[in-house]
PDB file of N, CA and C in Angstrom:
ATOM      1  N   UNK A   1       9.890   0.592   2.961  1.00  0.00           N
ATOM      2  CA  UNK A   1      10.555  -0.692   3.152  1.00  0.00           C
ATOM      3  C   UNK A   1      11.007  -0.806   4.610  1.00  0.00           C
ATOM      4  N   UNK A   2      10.639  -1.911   5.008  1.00  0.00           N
ATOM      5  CA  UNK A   2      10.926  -2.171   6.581  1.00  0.00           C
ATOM      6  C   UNK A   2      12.798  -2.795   6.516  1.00  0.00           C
ATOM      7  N   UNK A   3      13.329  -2.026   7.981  1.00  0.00           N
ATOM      8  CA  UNK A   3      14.583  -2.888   8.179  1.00  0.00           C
ATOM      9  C   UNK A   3      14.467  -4.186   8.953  1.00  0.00           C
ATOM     10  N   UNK A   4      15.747  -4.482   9.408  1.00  0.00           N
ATOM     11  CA  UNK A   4      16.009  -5.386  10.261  1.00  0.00           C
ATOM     12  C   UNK A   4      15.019  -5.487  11.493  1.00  0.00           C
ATOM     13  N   UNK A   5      15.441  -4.069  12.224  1.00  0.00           N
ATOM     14  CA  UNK A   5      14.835  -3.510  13.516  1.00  0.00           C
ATOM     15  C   UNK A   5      13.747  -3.868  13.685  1.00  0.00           C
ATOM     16  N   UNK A   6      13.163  -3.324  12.557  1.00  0.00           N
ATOM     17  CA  UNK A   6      11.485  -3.165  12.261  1.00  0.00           C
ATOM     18  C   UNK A   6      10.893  -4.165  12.195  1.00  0.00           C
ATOM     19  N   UNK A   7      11.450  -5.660  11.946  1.00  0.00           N
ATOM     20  CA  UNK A   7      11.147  -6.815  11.361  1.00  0.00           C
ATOM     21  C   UNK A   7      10.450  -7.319  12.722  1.00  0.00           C
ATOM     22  N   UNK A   8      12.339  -7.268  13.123  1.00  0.00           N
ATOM     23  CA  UNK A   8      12.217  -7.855  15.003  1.00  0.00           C
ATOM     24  C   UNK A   8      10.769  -7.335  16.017  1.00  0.00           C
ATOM     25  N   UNK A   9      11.268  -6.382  15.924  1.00  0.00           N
ATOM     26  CA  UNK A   9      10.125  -5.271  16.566  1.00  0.00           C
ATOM     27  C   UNK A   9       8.839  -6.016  16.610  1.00  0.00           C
ATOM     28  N   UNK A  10       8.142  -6.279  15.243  1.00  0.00           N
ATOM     29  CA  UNK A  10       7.102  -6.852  14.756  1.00  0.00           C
ATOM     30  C   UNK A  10       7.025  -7.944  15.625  1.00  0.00           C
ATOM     31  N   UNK A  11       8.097  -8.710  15.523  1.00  0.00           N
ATOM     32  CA  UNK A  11       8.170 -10.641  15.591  1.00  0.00           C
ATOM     33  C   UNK A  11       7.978 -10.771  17.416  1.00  0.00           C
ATOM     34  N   UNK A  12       8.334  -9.167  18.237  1.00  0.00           N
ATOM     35  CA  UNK A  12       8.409  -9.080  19.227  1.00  0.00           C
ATOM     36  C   UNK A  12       7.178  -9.137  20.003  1.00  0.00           C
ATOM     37  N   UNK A  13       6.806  -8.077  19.179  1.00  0.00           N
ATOM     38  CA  UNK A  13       5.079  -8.127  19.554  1.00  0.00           C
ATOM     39  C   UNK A  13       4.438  -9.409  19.150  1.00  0.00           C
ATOM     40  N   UNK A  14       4.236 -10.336  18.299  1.00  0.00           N
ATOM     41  CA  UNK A  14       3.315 -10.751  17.803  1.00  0.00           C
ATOM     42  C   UNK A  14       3.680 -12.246  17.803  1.00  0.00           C
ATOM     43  N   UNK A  15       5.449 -12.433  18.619  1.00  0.00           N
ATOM     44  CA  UNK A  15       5.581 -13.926  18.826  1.00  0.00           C
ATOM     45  C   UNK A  15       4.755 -14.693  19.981  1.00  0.00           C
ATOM     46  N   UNK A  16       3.474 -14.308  20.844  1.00  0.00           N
ATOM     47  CA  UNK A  16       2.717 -15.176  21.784  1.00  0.00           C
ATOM     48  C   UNK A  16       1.730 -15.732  20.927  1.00  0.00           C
ATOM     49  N   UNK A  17       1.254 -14.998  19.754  1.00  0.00           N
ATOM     50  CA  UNK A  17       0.127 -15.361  18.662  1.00  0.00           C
ATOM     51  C   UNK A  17       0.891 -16.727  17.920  1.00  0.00           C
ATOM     52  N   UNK A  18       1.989 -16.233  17.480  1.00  0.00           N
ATOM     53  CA  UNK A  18       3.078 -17.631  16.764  1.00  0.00           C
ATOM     54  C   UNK A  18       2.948 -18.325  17.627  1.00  0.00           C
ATOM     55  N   UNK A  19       3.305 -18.762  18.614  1.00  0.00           N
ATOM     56  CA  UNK A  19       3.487 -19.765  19.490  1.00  0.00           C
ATOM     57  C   UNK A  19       2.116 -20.438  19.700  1.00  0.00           C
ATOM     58  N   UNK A  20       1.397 -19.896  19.948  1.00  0.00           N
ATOM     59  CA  UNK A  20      -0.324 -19.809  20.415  1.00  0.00           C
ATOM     60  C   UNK A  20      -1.241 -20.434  18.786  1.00  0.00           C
ATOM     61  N   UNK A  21      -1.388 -19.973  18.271  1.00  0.00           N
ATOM     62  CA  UNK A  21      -2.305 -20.166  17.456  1.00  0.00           C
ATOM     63  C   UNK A  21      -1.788 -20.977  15.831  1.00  0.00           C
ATOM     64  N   UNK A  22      -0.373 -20.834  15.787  1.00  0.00           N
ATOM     65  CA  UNK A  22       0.414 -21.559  14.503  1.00  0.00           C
ATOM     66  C   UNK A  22       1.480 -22.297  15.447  1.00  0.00           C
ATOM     67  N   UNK A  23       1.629 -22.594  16.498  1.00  0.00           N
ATOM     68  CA  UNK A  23       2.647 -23.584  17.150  1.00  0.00           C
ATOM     69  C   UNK A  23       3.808 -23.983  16.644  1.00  0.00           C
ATOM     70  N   UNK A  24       4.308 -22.410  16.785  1.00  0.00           N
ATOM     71  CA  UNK A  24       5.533 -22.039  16.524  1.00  0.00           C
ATOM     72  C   UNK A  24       6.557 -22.262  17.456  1.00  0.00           C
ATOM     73  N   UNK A  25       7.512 -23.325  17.277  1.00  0.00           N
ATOM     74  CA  UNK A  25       8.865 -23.446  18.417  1.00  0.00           C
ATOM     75  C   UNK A  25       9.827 -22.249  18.379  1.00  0.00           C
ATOM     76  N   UNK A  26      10.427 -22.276  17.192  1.00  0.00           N
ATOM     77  CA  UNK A  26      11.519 -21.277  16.742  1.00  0.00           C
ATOM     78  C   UNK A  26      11.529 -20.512  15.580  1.00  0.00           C
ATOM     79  N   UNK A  27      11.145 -18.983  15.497  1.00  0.00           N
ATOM     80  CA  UNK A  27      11.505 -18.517  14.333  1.00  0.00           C
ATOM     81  C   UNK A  27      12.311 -17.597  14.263  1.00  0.00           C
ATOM     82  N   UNK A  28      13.029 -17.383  13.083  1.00  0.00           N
ATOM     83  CA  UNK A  28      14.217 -17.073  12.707  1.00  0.00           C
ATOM     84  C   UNK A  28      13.892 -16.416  11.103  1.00  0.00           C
ATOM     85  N   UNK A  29      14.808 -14.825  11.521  1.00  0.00           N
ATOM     86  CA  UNK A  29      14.953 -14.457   9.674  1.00  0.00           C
ATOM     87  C   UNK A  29      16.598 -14.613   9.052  1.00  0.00           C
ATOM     88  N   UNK A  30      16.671 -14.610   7.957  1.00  0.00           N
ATOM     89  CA  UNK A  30      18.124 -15.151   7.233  1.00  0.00           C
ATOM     90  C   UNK A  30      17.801 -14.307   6.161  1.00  0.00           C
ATOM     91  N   UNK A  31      19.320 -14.425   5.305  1.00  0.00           N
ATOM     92  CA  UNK A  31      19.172 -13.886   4.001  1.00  0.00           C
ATOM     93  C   UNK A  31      19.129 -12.389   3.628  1.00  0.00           C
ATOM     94  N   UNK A  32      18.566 -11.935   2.824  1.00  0.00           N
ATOM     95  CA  UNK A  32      19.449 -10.630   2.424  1.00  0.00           C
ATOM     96  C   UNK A  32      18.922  -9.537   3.750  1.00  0.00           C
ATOM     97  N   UNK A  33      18.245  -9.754   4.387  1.00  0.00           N
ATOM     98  CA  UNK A  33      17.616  -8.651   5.517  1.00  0.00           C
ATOM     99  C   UNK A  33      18.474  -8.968   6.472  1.00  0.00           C
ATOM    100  N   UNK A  34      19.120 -10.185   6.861  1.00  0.00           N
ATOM    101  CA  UNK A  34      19.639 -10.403   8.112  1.00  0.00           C
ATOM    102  C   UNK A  34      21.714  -9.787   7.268  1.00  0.00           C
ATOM    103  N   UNK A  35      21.823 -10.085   6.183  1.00  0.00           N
ATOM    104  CA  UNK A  35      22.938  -9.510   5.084  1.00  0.00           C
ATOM    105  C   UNK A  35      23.181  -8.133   5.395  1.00  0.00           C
ATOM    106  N   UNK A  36      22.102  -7.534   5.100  1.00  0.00           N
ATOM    107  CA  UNK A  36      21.840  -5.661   4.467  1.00  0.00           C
ATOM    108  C   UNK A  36      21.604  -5.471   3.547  1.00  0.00           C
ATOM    109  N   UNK A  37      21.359  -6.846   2.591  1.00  0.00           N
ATOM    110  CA  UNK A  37      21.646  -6.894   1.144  1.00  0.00           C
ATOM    111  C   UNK A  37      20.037  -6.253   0.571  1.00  0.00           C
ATOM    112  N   UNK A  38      19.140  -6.375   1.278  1.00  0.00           N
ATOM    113  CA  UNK A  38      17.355  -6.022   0.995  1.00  0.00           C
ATOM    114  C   UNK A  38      17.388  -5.184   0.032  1.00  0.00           C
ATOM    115  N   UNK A  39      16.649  -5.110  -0.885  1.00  0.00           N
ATOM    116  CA  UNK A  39      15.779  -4.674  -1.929  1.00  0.00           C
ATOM    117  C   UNK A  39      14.604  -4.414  -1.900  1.00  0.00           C
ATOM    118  N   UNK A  40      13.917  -3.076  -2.489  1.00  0.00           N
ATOM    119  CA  UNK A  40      12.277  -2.898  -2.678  1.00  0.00           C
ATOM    120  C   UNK A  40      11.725  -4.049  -3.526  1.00  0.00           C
ATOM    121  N   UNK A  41      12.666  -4.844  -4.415  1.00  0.00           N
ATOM    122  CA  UNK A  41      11.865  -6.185  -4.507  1.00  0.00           C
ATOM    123  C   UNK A  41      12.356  -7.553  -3.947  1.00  0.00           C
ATOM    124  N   UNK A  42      13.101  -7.113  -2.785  1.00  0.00           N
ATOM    125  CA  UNK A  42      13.319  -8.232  -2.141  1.00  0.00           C
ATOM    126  C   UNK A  42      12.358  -9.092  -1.538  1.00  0.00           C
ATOM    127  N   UNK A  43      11.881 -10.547  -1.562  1.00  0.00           N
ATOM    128  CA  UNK A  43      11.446 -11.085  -0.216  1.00  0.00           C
ATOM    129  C   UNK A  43      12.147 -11.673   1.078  1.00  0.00           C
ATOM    130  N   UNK A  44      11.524 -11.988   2.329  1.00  0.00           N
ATOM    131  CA  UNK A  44      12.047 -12.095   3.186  1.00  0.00           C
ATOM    132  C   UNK A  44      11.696 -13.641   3.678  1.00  0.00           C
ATOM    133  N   UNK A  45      13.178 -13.794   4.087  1.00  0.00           N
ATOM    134  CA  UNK A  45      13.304 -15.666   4.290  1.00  0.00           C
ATOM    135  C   UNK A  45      13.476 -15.723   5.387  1.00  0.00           C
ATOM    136  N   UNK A  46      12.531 -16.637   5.995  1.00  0.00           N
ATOM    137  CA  UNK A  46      11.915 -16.715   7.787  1.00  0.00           C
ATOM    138  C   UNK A  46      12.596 -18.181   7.691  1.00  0.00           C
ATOM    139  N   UNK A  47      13.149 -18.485   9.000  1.00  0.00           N
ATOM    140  CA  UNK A  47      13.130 -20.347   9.261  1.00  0.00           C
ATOM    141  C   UNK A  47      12.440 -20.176  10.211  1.00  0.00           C
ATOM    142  N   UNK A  48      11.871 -21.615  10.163  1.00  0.00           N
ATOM    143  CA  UNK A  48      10.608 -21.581  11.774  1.00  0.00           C
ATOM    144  C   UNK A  48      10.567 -23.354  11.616  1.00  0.00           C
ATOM    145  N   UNK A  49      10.709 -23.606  13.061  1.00  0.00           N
ATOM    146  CA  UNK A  49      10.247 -25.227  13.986  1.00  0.00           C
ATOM    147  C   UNK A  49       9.320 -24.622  14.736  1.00  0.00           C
ATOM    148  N   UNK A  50       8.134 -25.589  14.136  1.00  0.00           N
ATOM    149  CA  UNK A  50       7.373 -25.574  14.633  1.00  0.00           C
ATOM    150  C   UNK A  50       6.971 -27.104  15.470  1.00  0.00           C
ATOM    151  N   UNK A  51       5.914 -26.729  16.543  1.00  0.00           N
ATOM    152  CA  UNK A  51       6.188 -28.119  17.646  1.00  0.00           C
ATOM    153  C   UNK A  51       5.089 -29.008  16.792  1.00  0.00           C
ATOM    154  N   UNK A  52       5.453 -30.156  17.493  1.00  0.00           N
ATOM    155  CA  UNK A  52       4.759 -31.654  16.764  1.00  0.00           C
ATOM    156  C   UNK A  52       3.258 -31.003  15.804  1.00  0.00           C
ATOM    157  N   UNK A  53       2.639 -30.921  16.863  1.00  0.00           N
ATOM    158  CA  UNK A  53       0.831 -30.479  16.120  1.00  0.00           C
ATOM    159  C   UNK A  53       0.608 -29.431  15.397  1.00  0.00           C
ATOM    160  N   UNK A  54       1.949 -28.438  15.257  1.00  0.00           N
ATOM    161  CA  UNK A  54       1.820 -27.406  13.781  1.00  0.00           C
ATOM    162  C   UNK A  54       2.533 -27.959  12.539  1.00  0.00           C
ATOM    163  N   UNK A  55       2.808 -29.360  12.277  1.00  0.00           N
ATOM    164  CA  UNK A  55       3.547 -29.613  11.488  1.00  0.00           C
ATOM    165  C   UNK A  55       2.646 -30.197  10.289  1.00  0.00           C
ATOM    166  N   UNK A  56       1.923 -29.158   9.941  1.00  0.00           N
ATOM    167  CA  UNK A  56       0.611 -29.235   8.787  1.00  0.00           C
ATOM    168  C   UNK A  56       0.670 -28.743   7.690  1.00  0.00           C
ATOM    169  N   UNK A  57       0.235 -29.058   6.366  1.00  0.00           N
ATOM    170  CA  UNK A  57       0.405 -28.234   5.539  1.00  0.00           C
ATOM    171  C   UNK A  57      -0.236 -26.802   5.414  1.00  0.00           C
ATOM    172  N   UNK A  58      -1.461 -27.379   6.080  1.00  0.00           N
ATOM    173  CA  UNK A  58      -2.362 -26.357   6.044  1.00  0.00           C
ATOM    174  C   UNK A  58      -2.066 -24.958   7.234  1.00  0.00           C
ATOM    175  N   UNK A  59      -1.633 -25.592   8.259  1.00  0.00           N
ATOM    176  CA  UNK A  59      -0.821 -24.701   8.844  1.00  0.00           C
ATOM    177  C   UNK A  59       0.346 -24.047   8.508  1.00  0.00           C
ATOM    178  N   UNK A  60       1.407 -24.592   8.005  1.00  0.00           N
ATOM    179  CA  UNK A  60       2.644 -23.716   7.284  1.00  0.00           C
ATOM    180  C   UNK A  60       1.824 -22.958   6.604  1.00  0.00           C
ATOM    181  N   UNK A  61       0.741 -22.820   5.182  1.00  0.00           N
ATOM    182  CA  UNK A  61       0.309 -22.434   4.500  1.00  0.00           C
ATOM    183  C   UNK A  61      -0.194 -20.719   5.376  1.00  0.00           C
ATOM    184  N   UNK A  62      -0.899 -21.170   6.197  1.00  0.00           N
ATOM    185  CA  UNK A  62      -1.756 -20.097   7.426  1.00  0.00           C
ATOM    186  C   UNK A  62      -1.027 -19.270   7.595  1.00  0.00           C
ATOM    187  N   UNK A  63       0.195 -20.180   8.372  1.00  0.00           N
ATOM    188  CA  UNK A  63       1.435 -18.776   8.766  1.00  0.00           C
ATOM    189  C   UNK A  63       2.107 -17.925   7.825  1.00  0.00           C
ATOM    190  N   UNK A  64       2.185 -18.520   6.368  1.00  0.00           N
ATOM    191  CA  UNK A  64       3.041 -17.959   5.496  1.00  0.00           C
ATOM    192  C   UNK A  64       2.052 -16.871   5.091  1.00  0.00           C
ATOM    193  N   UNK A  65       0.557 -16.507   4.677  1.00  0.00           N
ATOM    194  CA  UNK A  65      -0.220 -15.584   4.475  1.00  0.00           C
ATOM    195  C   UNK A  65       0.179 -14.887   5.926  1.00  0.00           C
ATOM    196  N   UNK A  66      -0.016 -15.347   6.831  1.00  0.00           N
ATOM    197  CA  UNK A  66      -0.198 -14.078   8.015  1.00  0.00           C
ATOM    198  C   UNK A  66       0.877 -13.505   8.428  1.00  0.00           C
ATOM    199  N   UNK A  67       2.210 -14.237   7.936  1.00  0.00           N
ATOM    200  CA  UNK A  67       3.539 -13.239   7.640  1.00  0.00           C
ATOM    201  C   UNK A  67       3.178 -12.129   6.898  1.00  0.00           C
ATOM    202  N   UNK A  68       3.221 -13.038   5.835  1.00  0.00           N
ATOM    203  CA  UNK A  68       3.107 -11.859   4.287  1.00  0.00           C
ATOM    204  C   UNK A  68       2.263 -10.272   4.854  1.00  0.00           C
ATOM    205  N   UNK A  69       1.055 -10.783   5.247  1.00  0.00           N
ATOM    206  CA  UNK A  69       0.323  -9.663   5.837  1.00  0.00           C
ATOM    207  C   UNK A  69       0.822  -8.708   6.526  1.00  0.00           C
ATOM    208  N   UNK A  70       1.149  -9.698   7.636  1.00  0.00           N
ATOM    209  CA  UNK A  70       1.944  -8.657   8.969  1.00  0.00           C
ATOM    210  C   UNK A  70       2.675  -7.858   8.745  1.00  0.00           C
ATOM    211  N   UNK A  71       4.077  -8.262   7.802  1.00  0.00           N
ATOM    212  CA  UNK A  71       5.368  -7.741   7.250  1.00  0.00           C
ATOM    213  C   UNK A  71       5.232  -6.832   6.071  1.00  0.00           C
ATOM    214  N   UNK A  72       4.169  -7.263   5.463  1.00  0.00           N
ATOM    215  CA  UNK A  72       3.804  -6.200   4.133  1.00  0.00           C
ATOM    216  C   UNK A  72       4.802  -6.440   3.375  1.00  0.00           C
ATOM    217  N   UNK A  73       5.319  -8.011   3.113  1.00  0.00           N
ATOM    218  CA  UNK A  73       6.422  -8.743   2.423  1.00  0.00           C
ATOM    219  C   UNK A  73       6.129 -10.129   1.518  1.00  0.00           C
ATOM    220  N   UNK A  74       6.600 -10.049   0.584  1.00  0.00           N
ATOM    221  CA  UNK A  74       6.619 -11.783   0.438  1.00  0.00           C
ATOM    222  C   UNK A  74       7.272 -12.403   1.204  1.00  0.00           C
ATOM    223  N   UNK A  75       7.124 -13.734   1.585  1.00  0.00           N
ATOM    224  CA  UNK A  75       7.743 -14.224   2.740  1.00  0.00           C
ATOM    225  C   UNK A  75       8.090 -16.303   2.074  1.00  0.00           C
ATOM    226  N   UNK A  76       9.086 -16.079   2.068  1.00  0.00           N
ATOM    227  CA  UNK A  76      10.121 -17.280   1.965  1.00  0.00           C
ATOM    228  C   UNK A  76      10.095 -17.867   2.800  1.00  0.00           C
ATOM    229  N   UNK A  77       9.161 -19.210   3.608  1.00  0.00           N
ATOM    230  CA  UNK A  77       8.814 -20.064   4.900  1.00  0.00           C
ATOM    231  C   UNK A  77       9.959 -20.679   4.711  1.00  0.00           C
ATOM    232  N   UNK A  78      10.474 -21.484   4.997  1.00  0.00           N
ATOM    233  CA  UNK A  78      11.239 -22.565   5.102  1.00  0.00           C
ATOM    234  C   UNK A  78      11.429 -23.480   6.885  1.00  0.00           C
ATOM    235  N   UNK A  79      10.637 -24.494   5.982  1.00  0.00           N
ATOM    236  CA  UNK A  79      11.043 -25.319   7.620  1.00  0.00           C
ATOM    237  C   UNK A  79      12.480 -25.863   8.082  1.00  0.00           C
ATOM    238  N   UNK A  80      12.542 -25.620   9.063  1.00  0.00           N
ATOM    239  CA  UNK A  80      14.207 -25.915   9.739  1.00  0.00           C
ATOM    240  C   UNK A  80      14.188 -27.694   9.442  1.00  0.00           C
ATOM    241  N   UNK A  81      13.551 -28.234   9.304  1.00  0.00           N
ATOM    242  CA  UNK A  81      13.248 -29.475   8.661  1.00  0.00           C
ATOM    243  C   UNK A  81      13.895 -30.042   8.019  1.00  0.00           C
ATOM    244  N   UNK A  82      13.317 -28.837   7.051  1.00  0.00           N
ATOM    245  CA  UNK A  82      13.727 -29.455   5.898  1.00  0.00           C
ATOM    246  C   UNK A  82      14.952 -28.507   4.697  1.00  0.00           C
ATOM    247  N   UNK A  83      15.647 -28.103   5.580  1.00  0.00           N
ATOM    248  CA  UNK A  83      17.045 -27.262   5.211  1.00  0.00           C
ATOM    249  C   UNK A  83      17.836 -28.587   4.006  1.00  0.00           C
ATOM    250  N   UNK A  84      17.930 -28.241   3.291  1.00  0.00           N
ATOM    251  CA  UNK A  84      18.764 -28.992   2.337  1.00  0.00           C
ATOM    252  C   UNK A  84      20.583 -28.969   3.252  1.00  0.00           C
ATOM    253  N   UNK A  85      21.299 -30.029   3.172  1.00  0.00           N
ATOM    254  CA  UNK A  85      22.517 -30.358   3.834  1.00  0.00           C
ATOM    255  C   UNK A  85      23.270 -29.279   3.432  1.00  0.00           C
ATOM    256  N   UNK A  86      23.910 -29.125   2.580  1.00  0.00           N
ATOM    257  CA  UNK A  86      24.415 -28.061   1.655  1.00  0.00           C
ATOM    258  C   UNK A  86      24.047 -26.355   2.043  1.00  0.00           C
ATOM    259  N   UNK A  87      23.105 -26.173   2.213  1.00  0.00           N
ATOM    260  CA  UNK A  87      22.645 -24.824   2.688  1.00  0.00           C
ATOM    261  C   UNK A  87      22.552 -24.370   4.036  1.00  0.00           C
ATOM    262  N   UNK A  88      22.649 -25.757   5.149  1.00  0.00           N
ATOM    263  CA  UNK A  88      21.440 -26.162   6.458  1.00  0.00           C
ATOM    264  C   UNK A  88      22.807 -25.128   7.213  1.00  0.00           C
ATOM    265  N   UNK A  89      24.223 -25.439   6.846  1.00  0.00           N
ATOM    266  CA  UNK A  89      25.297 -24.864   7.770  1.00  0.00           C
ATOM    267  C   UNK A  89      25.264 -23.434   7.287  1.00  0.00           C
ATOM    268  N   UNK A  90      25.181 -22.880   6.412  1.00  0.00           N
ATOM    269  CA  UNK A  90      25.068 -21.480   6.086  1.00  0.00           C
ATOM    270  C   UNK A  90      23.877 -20.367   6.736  1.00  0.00           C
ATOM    271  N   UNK A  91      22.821 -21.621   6.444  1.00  0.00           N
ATOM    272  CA  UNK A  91      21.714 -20.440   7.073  1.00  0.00           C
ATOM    273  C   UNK A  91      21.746 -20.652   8.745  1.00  0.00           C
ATOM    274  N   UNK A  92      22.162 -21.702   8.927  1.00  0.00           N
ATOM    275  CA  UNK A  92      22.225 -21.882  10.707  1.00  0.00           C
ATOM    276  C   UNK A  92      22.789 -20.900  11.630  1.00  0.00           C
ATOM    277  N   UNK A  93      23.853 -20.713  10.372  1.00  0.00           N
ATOM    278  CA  UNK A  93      25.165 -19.438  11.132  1.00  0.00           C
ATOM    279  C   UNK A  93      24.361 -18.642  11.213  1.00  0.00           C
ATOM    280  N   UNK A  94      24.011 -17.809   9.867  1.00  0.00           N
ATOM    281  CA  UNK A  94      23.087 -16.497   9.568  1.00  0.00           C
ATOM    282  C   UNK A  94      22.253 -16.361   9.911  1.00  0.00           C
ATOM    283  N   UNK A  95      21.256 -17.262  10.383  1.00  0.00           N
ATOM    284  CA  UNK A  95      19.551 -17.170  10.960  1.00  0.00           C
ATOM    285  C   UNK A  95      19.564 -16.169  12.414  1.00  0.00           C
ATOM    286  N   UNK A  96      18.898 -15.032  12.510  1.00  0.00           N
ATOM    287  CA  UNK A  96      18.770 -14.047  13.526  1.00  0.00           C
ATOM    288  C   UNK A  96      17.421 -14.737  14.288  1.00  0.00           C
ATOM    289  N   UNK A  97      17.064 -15.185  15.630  1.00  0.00           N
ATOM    290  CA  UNK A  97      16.196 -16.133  15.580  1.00  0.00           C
ATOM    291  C   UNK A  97      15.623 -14.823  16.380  1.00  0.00           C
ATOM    292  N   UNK A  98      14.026 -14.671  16.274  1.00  0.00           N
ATOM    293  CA  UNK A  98      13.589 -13.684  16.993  1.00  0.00           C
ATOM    294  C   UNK A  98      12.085 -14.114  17.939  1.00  0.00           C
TER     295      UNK A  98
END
């Protein structure tokens, strides 16, 4: 099971590909990994803005497999978008943006 560190680490290396090829503005992890709270059956909840021309389905779809892959995780996309009001101030605080 990967930590925090390990996550970043990853997102470090491999954020010019995000930006580049899934037109990625901002991503960010939240939730029980950014907590401590993680579990061997935890998944991991990413926020990501992405710029005007990644705002596809078929693209969110792309990135959310090539998380999953990368991380060797299920992966919880959520667009900064579309944050429900109610939740949008909680995860804003908590979001580790990497």
């Amino acid at each position: 099971m990967k930590n925090i560190e390990e996550i970043k680490k990853i997102f470090d290396v491999y954020k010019p590909i995000l930006k580049e090829k899934f037109k990625v503005k901002e991503i960010g992890i939240f939730g029980s990994y950014v907590r401590g709270e993680e579990t061997f059956a935890s998944d991991i909840d990413i926020l990501v803005d992405f710029e005007k021309e990644g705002k596809t389905f078929d693209n969110y779809m792309e990135l959310k497999y090539f998380l999953e892959e990368l991380l060797g995780l299920e992966v919880d996309l959520v667009m900064k978008g579309a944050l429900k009001r109610e939740l949008k101030d909680i995860i804003l605080k908590e979001v580790i943006y990497v």
